[in-house]
Protein backbone atom coordinates (compact mmCIF):
# COMPACT_ATOMS: atom_id res chain seq x y z
CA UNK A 1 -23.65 16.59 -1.38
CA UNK A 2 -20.69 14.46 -0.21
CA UNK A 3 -17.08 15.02 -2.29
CA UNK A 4 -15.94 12.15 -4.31
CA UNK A 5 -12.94 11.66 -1.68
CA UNK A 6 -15.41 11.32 1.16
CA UNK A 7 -17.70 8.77 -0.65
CA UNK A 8 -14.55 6.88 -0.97
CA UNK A 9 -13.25 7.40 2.62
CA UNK A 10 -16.89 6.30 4.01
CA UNK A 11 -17.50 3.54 1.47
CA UNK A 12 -14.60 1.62 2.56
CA UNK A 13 -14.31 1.95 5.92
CA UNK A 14 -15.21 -1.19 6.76
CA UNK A 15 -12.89 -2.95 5.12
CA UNK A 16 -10.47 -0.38 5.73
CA UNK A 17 -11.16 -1.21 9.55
CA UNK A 18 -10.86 -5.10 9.03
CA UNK A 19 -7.57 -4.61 7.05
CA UNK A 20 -5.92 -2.92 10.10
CA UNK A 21 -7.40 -5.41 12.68
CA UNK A 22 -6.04 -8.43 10.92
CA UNK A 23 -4.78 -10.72 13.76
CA UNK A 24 -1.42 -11.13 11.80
CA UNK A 25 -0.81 -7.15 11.60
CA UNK A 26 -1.49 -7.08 15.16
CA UNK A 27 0.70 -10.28 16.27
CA UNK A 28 3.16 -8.19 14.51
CA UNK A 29 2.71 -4.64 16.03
CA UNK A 30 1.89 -6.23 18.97
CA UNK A 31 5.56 -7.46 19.32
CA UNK A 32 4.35 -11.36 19.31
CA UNK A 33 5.98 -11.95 16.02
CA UNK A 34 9.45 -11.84 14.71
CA UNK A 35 11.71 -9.77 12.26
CA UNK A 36 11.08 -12.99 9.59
CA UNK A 37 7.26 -11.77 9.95
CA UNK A 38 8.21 -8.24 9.41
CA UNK A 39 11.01 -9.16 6.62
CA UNK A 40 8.49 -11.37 4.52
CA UNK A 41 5.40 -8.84 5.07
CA UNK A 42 7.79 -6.21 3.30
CA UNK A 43 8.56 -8.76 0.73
CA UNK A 44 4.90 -9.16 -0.30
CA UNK A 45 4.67 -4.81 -0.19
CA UNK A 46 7.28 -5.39 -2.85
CA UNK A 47 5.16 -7.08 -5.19
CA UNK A 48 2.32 -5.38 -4.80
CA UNK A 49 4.20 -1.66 -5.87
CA UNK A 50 6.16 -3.06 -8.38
CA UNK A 51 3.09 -3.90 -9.99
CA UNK A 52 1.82 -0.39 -8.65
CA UNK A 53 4.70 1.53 -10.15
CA UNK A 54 6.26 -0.09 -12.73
CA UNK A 55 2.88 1.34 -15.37
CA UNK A 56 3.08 3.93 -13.39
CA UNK A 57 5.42 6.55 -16.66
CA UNK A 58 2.68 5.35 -19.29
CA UNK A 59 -0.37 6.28 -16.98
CA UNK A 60 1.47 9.71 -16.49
CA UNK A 61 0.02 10.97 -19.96
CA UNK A 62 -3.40 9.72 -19.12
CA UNK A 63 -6.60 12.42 -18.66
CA UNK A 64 -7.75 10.94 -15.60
CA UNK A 65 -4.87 9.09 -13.37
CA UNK A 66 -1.98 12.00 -15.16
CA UNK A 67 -2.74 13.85 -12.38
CA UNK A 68 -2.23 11.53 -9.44
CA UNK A 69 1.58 9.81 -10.70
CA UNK A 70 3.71 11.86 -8.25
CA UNK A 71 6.81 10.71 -8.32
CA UNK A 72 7.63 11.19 -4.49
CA UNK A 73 4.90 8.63 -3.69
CA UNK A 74 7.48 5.95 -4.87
CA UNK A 75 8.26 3.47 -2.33
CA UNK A 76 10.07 0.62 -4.95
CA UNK A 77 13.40 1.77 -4.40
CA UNK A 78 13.10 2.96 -0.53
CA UNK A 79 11.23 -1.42 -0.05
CA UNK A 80 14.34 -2.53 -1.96
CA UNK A 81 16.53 -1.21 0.77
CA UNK A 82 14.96 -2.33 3.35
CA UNK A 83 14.83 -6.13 1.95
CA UNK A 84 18.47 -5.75 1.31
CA UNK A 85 18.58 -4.52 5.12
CA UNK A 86 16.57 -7.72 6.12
CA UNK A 87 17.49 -9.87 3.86
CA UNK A 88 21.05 -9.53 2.74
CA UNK A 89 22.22 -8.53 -0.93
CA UNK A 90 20.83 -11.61 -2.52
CA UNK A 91 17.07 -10.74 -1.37
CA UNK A 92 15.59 -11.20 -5.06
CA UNK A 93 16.80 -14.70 -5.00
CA UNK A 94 15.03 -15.86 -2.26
CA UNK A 95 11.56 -13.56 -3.24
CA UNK A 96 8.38 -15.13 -3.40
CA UNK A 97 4.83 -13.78 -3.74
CA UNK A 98 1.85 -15.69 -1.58
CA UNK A 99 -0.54 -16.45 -4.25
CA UNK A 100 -2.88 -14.25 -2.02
CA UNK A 101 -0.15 -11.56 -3.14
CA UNK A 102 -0.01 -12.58 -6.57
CA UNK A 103 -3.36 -12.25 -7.24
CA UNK A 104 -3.16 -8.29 -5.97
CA UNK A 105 -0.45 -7.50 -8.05
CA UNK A 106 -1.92 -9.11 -11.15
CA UNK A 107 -4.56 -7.09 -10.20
CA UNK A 108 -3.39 -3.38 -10.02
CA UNK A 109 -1.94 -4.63 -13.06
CA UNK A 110 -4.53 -5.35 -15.28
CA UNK A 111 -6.22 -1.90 -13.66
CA UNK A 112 -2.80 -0.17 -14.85
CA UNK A 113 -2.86 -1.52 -18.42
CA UNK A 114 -6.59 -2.13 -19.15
CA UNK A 115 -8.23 0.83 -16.58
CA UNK A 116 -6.42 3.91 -15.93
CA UNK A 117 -9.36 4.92 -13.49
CA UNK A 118 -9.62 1.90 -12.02
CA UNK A 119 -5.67 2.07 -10.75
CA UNK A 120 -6.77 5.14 -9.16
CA UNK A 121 -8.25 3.55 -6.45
CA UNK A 122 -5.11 1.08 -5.46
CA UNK A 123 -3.08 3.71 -5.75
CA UNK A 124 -5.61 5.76 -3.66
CA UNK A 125 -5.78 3.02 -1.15
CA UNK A 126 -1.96 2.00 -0.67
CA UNK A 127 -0.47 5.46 -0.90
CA UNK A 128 -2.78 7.36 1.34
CA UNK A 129 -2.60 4.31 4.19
CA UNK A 130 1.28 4.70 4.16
CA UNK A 131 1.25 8.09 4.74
CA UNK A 132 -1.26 7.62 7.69
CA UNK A 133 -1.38 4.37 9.13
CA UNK A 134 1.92 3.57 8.04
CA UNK A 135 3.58 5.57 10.42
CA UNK A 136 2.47 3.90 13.19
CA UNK A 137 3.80 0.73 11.67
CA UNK A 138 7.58 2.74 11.49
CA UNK A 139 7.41 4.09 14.55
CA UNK A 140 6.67 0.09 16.05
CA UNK A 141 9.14 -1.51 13.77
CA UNK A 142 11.75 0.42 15.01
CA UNK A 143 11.33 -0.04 18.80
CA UNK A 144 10.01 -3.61 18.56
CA UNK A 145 13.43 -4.21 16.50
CA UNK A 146 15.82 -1.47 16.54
CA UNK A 147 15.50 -0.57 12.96
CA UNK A 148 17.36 3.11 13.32
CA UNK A 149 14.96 5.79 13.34
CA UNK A 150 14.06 6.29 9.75
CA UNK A 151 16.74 4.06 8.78
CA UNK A 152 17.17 1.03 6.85
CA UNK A 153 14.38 -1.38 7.75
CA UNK A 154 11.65 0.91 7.57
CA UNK A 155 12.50 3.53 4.70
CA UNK A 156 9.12 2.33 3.17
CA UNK A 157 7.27 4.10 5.70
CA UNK A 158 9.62 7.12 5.18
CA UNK A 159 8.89 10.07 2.42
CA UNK A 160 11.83 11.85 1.57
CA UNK A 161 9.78 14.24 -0.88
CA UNK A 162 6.94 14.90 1.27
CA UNK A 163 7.77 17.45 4.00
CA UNK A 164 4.40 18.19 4.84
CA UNK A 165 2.13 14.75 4.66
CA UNK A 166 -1.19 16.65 5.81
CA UNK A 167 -0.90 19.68 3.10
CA UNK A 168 -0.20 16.58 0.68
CA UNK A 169 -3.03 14.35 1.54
CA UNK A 170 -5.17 17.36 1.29
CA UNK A 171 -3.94 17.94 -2.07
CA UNK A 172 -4.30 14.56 -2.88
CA UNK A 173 -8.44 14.81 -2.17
CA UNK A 174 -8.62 18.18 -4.11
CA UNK A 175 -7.75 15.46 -6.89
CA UNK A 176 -9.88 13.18 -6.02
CA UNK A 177 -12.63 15.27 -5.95
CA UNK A 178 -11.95 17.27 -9.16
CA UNK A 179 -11.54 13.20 -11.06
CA UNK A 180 -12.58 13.47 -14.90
CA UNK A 181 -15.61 11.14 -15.01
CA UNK A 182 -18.61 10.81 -15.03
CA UNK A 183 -20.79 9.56 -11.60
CA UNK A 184 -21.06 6.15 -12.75
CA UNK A 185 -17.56 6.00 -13.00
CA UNK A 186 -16.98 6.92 -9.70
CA UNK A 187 -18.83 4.30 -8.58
CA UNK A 188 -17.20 1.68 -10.28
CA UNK A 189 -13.88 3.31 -8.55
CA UNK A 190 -15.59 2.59 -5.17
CA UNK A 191 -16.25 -0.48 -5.69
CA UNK A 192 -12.79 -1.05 -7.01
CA UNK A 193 -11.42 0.80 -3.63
CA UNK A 194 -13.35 -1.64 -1.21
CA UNK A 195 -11.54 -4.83 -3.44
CA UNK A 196 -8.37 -3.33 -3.31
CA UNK A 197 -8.98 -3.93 0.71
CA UNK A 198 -10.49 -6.95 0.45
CA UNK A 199 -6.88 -7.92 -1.89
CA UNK A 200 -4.89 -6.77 1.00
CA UNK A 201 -6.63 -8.42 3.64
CA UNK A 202 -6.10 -11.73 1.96
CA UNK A 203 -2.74 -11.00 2.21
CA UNK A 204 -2.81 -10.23 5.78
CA UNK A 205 -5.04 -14.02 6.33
CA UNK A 206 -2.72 -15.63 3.68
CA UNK A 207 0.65 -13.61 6.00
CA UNK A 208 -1.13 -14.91 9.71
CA UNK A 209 -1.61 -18.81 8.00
CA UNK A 210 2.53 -18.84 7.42
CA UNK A 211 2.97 -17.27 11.13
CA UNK A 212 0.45 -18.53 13.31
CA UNK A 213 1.15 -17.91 17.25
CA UNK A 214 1.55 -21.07 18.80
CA UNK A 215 -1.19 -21.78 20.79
């Protein structure tokens, strides 16, 4: 029998495949867009794990999620440089959340506050993509425009506190597959895994609408 952490890697991989093949994430990777793209992409990120983060102390004592708030999975204060990088020191005036954006954060939140289990799988879905895909985002960003190599620009994609990022995402599906509920509960967690994708890929759609190529 499959471990939870594969159901949930299989389940959605299809959305997890659409997510990475939005046309704006490859505009932007592709070089075709510019640092504004880049600069207001990071600014939605920063919505999304302030909603991710900020319930993050009270879930600590919980049963089930307790065991997955690790501090060096915070990206808050490493976004927060970077927006001050691309956006100057008054980058919370001038913040604004795409309603597609909105509509994530509100809901990690109202996983955070109303479903510890449920947060699981957002914080499943957005922590284990940085430390995979998201390096090949950094290691883009930085040539397409000369952010210094683990610098300011793309410290989100940089984890001070993780030295080895395999042995932790290994570690990090030992939890998974050792969660404290029952089977219908992890199902309801899958299903909450493939909308956290579909959440994100609205952003992408809502991000490609504000920067379309021009034709």
């Amino acid at each position: 029998m499959d471990t939870f952490s594969t159901v949930i890697r299989t389940a959605s991989h299809e959305q997890h495949v659409e997510a990475e093949t939005s046309s704006f994430m490859s505009d932007l990777l592709g070089g075709r867009l510019g640092v504004d793209a880049y600069a207001r992409y990071t600014e939605q990120l920063w919505f999304v794990y302030e909603a991710l983060e900020s319930g993050a102390e009270r879930l600590a004592a919980d049963p089930v999620t307790g065991p997955f708030i690790q501090p060096e999975l915070y990206r808050l204060g490493a976004l927060e440089r970077d927006l001050e990088h691309l956006r100057g020191a008054g980058w919370r005036t001038g913040l604004t959340a795409l309603p597609a954006t909105r509509a994530y954060a509100d809901r990690v939140r109202e996983c955070a506050t109303e479903w510890p289990a449920g947060y699981i799988a957002h914080h499943y879905t957005r922590y284990l993509g940085d430390l995979s895909g998201g390096q090949i985002i950094r290691d883009k960003a930085e040539r397409i425009w000369g952010f210094e190599r683990k610098g300011d620009g793309v410290r989100f994609y940089v984890f001070e506190g993780i030295a080895n990022p395999a042995a932790f995402k290994r570690g990090y599906r030992e939890l998974l597959d050792g969660v404290r509920v029952d089977d219908l509960e992890k199902q309801r967690i899958v299903t909450e895994c493939k909308r956290a994708f579909a959440l994100n890929t609205a952003v992408f759609r809502a991000l490609g609408e504000e920067f379309p190529l021009s034709a």
